[in-house]
Protein backbone atom coordinates (compact mmCIF):
# COMPACT_ATOMS: atom_id res chain seq x y z
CA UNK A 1 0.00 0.00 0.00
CA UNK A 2 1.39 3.23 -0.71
CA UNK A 3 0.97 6.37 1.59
CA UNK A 4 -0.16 9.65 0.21
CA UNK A 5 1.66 12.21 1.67
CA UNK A 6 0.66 16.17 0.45
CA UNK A 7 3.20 18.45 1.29
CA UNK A 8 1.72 22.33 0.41
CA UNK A 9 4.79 24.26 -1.13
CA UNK A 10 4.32 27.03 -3.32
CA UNK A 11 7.12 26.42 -6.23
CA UNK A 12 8.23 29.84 -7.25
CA UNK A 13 12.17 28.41 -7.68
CA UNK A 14 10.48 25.94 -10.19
CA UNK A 15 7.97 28.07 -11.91
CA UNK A 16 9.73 31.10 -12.62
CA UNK A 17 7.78 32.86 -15.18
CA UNK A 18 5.06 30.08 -15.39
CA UNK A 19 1.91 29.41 -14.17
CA UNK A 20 1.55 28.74 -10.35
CA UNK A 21 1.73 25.79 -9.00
CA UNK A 22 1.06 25.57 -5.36
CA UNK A 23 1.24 22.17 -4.52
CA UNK A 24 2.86 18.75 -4.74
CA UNK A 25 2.52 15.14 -3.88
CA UNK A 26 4.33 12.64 -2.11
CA UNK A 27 3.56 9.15 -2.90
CA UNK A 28 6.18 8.07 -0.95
CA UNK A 29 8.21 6.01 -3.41
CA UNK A 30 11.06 7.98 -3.63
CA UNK A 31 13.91 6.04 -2.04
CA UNK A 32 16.89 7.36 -1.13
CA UNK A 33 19.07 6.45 -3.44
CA UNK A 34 17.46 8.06 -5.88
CA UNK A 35 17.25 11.07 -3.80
CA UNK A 36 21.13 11.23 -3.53
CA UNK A 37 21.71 10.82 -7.32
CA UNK A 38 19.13 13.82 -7.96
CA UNK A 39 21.13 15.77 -5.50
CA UNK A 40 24.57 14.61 -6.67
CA UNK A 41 23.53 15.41 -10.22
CA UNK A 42 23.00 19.12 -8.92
CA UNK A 43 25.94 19.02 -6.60
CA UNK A 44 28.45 20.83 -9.03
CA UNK A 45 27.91 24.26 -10.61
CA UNK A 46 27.98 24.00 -14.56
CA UNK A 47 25.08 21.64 -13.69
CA UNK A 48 23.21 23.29 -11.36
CA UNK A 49 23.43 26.72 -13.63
CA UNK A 50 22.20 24.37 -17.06
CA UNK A 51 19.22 22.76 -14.84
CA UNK A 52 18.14 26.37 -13.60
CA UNK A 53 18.32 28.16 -17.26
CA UNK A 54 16.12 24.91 -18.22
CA UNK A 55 13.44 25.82 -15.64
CA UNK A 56 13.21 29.21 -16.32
CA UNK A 57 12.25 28.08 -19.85
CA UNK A 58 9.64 25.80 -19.12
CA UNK A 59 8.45 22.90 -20.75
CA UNK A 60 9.62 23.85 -24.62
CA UNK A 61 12.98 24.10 -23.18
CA UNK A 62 16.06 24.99 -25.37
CA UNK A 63 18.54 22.92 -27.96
CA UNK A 64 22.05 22.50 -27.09
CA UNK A 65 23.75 24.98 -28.92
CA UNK A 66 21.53 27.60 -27.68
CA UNK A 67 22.29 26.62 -23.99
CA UNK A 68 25.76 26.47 -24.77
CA UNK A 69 25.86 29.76 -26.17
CA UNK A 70 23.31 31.60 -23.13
CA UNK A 71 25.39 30.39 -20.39
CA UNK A 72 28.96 30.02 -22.35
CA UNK A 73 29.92 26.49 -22.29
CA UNK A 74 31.70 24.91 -24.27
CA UNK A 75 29.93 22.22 -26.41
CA UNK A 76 32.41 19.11 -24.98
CA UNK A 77 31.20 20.28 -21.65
CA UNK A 78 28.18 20.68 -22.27
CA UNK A 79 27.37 17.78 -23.60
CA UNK A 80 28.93 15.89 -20.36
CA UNK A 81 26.79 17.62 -18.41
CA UNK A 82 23.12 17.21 -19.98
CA UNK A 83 24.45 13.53 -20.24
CA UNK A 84 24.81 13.00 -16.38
CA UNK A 85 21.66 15.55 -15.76
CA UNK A 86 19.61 13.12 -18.15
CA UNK A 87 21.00 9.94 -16.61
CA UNK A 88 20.12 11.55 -13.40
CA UNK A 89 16.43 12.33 -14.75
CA UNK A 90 16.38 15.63 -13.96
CA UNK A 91 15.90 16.96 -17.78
CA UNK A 92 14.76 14.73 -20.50
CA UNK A 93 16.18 14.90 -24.28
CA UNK A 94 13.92 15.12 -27.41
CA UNK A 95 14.95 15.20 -30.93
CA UNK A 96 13.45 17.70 -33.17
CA UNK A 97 14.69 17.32 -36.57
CA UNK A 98 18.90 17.62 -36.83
CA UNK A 99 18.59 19.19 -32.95
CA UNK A 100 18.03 17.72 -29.68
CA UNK A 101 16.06 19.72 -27.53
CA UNK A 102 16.46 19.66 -23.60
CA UNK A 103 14.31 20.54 -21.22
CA UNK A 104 13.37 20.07 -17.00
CA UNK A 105 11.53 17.19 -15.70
CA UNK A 106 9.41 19.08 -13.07
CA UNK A 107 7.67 16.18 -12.14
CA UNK A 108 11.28 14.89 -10.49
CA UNK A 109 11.75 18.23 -9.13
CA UNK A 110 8.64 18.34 -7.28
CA UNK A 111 8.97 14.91 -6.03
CA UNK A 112 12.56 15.19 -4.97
CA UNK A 113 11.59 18.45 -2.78
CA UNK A 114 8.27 16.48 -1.93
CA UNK A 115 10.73 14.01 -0.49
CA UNK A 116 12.87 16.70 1.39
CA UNK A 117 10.23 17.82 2.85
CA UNK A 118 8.37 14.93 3.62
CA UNK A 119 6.67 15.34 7.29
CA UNK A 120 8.56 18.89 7.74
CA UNK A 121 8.92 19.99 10.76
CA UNK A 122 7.32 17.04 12.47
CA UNK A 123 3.73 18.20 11.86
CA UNK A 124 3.76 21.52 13.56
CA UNK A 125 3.16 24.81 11.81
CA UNK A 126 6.22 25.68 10.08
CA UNK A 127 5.28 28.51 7.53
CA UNK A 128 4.41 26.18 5.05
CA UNK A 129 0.72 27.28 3.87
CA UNK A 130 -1.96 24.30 3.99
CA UNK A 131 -3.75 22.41 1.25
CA UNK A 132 -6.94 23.17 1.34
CA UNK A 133 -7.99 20.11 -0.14
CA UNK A 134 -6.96 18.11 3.44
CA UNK A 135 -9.41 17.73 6.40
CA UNK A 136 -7.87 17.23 9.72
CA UNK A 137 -5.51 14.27 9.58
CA UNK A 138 -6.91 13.22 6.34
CA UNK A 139 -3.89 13.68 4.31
């Protein structure tokens, strides 16, 4: 059986210039493992800076050369890093025509700070607003 756990977080990190999102789900089936190699995947700079731009553009998300070009990398780099950021699962890779288009996986964003802040602050009031769609204990 798998416990539903709603954490209410509003997302502005994640949603930049689009539409709100103001909450997420926990399913619980994160391990972690899987947690760690999110992390580790945004544990160093170039990578961190590359998954960031790709937020800010949403879903459509960008093709290498243009990435390479907005945040100066060079293309040997760059390609390293959107390998280990894919492998990771933190952007996914999409071929349109001659280019390959990369963009974020929100959906393993939310879950991996879903996971982070799975039963924050031990239940008490934390800052965190409430979902509104939860009764007393019934989340």
């Amino acid at each position: 059986m798998r416990t539903v756990f709603n954490v209410a977080v509003f997302l502005p990190i994640l949603c930049g210039g689009l539409s709100f999102i103001p909450y997420f789900y926990y399913y619980g089936n994160m391990e972690n493992k899987t947690a760690v190699t999110l992390l580790a995947a945004l544990a160093q700079e170039t990578r961190l800076a590359i998954s960031r731009h790709l937020v800010v553009l949403g879903p459509q998300g960008l093709n290498a050369c243009k990435i390479g070009e907005a945040l100066a990398i060079p293309p040997a780099t760059l390609s390293f890093h959107l390998k280990e950021l894919t492998h990771a699962g933190l952007i996914e890779a999409r071929q349109e025509g001659r280019f390959i288009f990369y963009s974020a996986r929100f959906e393993a964003m939310g879950e991996l700070l879903a996971f982070l802040a799975h039963d924050c602050c031990g239940g008490r009031e934390c800052g965190l607003p409430a979902n509104p769609e939860c009764k007393e204990g019934g989340c």
